[in-house]
Protein backbone atom coordinates (compact mmCIF):
# COMPACT_ATOMS: atom_id res chain seq x y z
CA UNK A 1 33.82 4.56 0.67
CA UNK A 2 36.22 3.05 2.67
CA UNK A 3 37.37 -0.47 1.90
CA UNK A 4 35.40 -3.53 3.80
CA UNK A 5 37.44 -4.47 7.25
CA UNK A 6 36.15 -7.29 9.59
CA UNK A 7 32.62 -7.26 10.76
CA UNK A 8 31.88 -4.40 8.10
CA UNK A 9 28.63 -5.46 6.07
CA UNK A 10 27.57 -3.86 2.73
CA UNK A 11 24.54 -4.79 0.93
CA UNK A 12 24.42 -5.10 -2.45
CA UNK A 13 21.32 -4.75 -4.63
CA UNK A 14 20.84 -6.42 -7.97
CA UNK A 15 17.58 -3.74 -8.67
CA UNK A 16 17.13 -0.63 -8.19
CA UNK A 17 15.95 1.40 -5.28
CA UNK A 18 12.25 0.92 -5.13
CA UNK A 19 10.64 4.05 -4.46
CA UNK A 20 6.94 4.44 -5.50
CA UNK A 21 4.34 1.18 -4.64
CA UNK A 22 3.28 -0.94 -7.77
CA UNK A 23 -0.39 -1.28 -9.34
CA UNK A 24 0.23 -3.60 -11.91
CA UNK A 25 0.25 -7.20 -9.78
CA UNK A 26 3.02 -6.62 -6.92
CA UNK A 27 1.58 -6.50 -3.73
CA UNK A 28 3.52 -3.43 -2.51
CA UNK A 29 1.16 -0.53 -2.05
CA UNK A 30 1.88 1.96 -0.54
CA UNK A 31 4.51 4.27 0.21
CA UNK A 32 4.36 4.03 3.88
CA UNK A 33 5.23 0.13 3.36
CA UNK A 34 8.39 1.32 1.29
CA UNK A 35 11.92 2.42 2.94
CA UNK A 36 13.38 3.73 -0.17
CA UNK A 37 9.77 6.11 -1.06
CA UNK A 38 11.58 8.27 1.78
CA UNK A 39 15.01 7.33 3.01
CA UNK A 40 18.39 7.91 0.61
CA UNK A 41 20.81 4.85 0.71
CA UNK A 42 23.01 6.09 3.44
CA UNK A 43 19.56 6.35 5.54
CA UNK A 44 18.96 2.96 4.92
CA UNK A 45 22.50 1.53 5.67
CA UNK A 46 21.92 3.63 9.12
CA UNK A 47 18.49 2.11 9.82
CA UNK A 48 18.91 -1.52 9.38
CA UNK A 49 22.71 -1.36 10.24
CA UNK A 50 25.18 -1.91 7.93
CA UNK A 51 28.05 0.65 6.56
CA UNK A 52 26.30 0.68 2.71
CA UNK A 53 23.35 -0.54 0.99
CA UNK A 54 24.50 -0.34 -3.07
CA UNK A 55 21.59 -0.23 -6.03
CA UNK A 56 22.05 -1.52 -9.47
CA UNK A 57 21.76 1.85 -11.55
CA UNK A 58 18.07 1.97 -13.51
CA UNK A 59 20.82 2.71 -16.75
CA UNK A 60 22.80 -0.75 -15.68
CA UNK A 61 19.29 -2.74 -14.76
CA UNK A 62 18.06 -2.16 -18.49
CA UNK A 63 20.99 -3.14 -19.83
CA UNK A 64 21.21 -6.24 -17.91
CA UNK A 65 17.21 -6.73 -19.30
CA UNK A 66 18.23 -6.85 -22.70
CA UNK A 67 15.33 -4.75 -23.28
CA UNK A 68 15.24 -1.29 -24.09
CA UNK A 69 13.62 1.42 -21.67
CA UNK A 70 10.34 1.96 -23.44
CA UNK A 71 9.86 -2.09 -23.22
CA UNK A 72 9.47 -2.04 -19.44
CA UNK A 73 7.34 -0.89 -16.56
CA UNK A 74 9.61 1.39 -14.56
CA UNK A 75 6.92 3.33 -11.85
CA UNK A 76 7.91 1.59 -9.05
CA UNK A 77 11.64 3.03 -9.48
CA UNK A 78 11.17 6.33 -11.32
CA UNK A 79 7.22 7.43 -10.53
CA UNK A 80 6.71 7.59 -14.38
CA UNK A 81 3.82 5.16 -14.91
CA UNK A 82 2.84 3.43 -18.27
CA UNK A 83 -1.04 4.28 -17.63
CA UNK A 84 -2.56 7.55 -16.86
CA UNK A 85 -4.45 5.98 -14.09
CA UNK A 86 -1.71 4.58 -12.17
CA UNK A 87 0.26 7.68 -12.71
CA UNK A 88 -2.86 9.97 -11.47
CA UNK A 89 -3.01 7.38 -8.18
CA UNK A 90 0.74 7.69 -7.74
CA UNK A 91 1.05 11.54 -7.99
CA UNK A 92 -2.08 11.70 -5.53
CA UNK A 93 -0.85 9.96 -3.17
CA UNK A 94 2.69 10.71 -3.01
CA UNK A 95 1.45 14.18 -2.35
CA UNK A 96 -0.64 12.64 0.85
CA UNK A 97 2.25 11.15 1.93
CA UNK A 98 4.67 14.08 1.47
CA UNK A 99 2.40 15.97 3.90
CA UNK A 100 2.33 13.38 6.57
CA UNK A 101 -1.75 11.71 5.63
CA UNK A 102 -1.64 7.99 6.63
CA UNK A 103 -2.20 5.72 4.13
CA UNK A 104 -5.26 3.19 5.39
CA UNK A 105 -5.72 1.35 2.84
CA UNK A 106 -4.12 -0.11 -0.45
CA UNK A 107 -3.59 3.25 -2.96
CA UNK A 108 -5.68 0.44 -5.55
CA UNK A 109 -8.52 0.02 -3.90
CA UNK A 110 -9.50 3.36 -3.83
């Protein structure tokens, strides 16, 4: 990466990239509504802009948590769900999504 010159803008990102929608009380829901469920970081810098957008690692966001990996809820960043449920929703419709279906509603109300 080159180093920042005038009018250069790079985002940083104090979470990781959020790629999979979220069952358990965050009202993103699909993947349609989510830029990172189908765009790398480079794609994203391109689309809103800037030269880079930068994520904090999932390895560095634990750490910073205090917490170890097992403690949190990581879908929304890794598509591994705690509940067999969520993770049976998620799989389901990631494969909809993949394929080019439309999402028309909210993956939780289904």
């Amino acid at each position: 990466m080159k180093a920042a010159g005038v009018g250069e803008i790079h985002l940083y990102i104090t979470f990781p990239r959020i790629i999979s929608p979220c069952f358990y009380g965050i009202d993103m829901t699909t993947y349609r509504e989510l830029i990172g469920a189908d765009h790398t970081p480079e794609e994203i810098a391109d689309e809103i802009g800037v030269e880079s957008v930068n994520y904090q690692s999932l390895e560095n966001f634990i750490k910073a948590t205090g917490l170890n990996k097992d403690q949190l809820c990581l879908g929304c960043i890794t598509e591994n769900y705690p509940t067999p449920l969520a993770q049976e929703m998620a799989d389901e419709f990631r494969s909809k999504f993949e394929r080019g279906i439309d999402e028309s509603d909210r993956i939780y109300e289904r």
